[in-house]
C-alpha atoms as a PDB file:
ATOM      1  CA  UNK A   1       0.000   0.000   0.000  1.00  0.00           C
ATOM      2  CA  UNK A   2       1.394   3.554  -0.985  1.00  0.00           C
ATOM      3  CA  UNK A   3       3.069   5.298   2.119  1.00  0.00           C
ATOM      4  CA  UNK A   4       2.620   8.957   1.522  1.00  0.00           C
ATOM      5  CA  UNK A   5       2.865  11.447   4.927  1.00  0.00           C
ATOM      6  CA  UNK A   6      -0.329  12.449   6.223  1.00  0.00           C
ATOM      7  CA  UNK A   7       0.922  15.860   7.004  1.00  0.00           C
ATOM      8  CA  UNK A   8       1.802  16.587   2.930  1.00  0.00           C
ATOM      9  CA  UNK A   9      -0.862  15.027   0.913  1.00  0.00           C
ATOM     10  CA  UNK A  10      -0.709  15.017  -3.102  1.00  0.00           C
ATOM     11  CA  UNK A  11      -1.685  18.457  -4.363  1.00  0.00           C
ATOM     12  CA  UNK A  12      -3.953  17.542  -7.972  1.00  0.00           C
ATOM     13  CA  UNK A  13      -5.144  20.580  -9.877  1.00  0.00           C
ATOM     14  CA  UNK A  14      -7.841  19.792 -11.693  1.00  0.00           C
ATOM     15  CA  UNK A  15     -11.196  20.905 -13.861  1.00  0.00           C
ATOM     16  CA  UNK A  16     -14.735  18.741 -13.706  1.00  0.00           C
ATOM     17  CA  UNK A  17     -14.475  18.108 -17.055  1.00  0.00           C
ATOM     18  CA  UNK A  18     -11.269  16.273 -17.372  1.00  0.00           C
ATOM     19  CA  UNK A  19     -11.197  12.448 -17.555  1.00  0.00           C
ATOM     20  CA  UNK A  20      -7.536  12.655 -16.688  1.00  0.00           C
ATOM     21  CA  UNK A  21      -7.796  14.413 -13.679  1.00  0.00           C
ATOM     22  CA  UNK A  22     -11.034  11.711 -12.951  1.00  0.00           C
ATOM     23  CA  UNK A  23      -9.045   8.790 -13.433  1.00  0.00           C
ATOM     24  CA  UNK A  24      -6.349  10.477 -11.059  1.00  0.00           C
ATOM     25  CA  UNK A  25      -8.492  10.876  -8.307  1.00  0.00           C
ATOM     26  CA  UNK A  26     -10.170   7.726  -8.506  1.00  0.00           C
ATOM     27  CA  UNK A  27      -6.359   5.996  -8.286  1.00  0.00           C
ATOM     28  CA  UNK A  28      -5.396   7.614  -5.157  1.00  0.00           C
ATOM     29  CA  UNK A  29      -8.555   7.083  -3.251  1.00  0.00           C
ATOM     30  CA  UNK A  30      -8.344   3.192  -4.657  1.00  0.00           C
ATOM     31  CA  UNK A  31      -4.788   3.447  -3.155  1.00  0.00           C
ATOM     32  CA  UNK A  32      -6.044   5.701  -0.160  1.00  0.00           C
ATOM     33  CA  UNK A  33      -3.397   7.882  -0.738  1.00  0.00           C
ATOM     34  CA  UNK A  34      -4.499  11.055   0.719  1.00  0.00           C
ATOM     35  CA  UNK A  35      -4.649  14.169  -1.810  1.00  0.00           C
ATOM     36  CA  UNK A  36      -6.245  18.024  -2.139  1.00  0.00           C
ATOM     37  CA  UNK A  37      -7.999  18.094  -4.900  1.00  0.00           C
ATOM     38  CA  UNK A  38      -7.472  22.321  -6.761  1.00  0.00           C
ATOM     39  CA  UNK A  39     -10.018  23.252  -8.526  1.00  0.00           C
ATOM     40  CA  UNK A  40      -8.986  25.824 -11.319  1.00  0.00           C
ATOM     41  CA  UNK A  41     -12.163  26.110 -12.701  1.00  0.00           C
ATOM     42  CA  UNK A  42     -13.774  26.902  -9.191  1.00  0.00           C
ATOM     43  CA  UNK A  43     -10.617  29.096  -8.151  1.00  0.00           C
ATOM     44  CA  UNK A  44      -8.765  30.844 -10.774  1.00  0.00           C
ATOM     45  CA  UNK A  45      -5.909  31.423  -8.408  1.00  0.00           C
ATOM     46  CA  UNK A  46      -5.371  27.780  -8.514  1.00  0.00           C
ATOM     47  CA  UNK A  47      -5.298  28.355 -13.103  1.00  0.00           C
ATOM     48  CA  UNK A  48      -2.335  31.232 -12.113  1.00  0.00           C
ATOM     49  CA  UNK A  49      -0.341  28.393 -10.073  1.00  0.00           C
ATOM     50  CA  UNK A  50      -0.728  25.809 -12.479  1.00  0.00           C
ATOM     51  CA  UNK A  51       0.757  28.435 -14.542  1.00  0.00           C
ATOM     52  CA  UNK A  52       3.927  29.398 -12.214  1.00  0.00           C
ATOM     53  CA  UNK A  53       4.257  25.488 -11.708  1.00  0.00           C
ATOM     54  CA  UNK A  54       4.628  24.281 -14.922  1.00  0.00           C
ATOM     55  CA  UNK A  55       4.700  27.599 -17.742  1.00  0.00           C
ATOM     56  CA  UNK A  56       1.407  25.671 -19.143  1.00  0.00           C
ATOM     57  CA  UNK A  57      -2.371  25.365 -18.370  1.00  0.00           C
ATOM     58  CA  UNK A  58      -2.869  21.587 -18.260  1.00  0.00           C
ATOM     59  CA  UNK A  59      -4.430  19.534 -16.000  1.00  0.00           C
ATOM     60  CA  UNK A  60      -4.298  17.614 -13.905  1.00  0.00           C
ATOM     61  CA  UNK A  61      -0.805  18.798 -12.633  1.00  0.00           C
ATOM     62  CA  UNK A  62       0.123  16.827  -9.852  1.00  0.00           C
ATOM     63  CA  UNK A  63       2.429  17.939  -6.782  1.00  0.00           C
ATOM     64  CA  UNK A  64       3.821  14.628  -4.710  1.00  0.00           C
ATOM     65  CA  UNK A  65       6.668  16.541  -2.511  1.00  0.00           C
ATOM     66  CA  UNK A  66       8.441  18.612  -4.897  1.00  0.00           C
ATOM     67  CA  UNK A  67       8.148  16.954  -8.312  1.00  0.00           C
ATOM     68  CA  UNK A  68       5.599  18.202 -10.318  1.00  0.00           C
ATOM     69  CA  UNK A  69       3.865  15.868 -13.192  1.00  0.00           C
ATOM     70  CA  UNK A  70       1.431  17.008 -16.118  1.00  0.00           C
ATOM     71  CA  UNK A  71      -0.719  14.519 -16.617  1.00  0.00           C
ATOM     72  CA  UNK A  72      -1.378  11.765 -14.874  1.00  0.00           C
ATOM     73  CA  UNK A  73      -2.127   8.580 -17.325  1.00  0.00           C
ATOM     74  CA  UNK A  74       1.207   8.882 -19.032  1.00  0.00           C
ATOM     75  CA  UNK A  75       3.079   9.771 -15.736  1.00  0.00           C
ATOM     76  CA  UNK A  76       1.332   6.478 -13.909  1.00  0.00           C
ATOM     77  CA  UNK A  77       4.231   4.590 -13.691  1.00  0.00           C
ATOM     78  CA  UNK A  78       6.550   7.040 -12.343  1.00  0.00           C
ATOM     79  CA  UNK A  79       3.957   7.956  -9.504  1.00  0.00           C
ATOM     80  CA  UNK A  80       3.082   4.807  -8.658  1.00  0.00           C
ATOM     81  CA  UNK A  81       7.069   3.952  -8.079  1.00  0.00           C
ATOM     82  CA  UNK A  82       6.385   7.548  -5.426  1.00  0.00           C
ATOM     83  CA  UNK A  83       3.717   5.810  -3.446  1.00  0.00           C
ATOM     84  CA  UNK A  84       5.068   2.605  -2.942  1.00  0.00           C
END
């Protein structure tokens, strides 16, 4: 079972509409791997980080510690090494 601290959970920026960002979401709470789940559609602040982050406007853009992914499908494998 992933091992992530409680006291830093997985920052996910995200939009309703975006299967991606779904299928993200749904992973961690399968893995109960706990996560804060940004908006940017809700919160434009949250658009403006993604931004900063990453010099693009894609979601979802993951945070786990200080590595920052775009995407999540084609980063899977890479996170999942994280978590375990």
């Amino acid at each position: 079972m992933p091992q992530i601290d409680q006291n830093e959970p997985i920052k996910i920026y995200t939009i309703p509409t975006c299967s991606d960002c779904h299928f993200a979401k749904r992973y961690f709470n399968e893995h109960q791997v706990p996560y804060v789940d940004y908006n940017c559609e809700d919160n434009l602040e949250y658009a403006k980080e993604v931004l900063e982050l990453t010099g693009k406007q894609t979601v979802p853009t993951i945070l786990i510690k200080d590595k920052v992914f775009i995407g999540f499908a084609e980063n899977l494998t890479e996170i999942a090494d994280l978590l375990l």
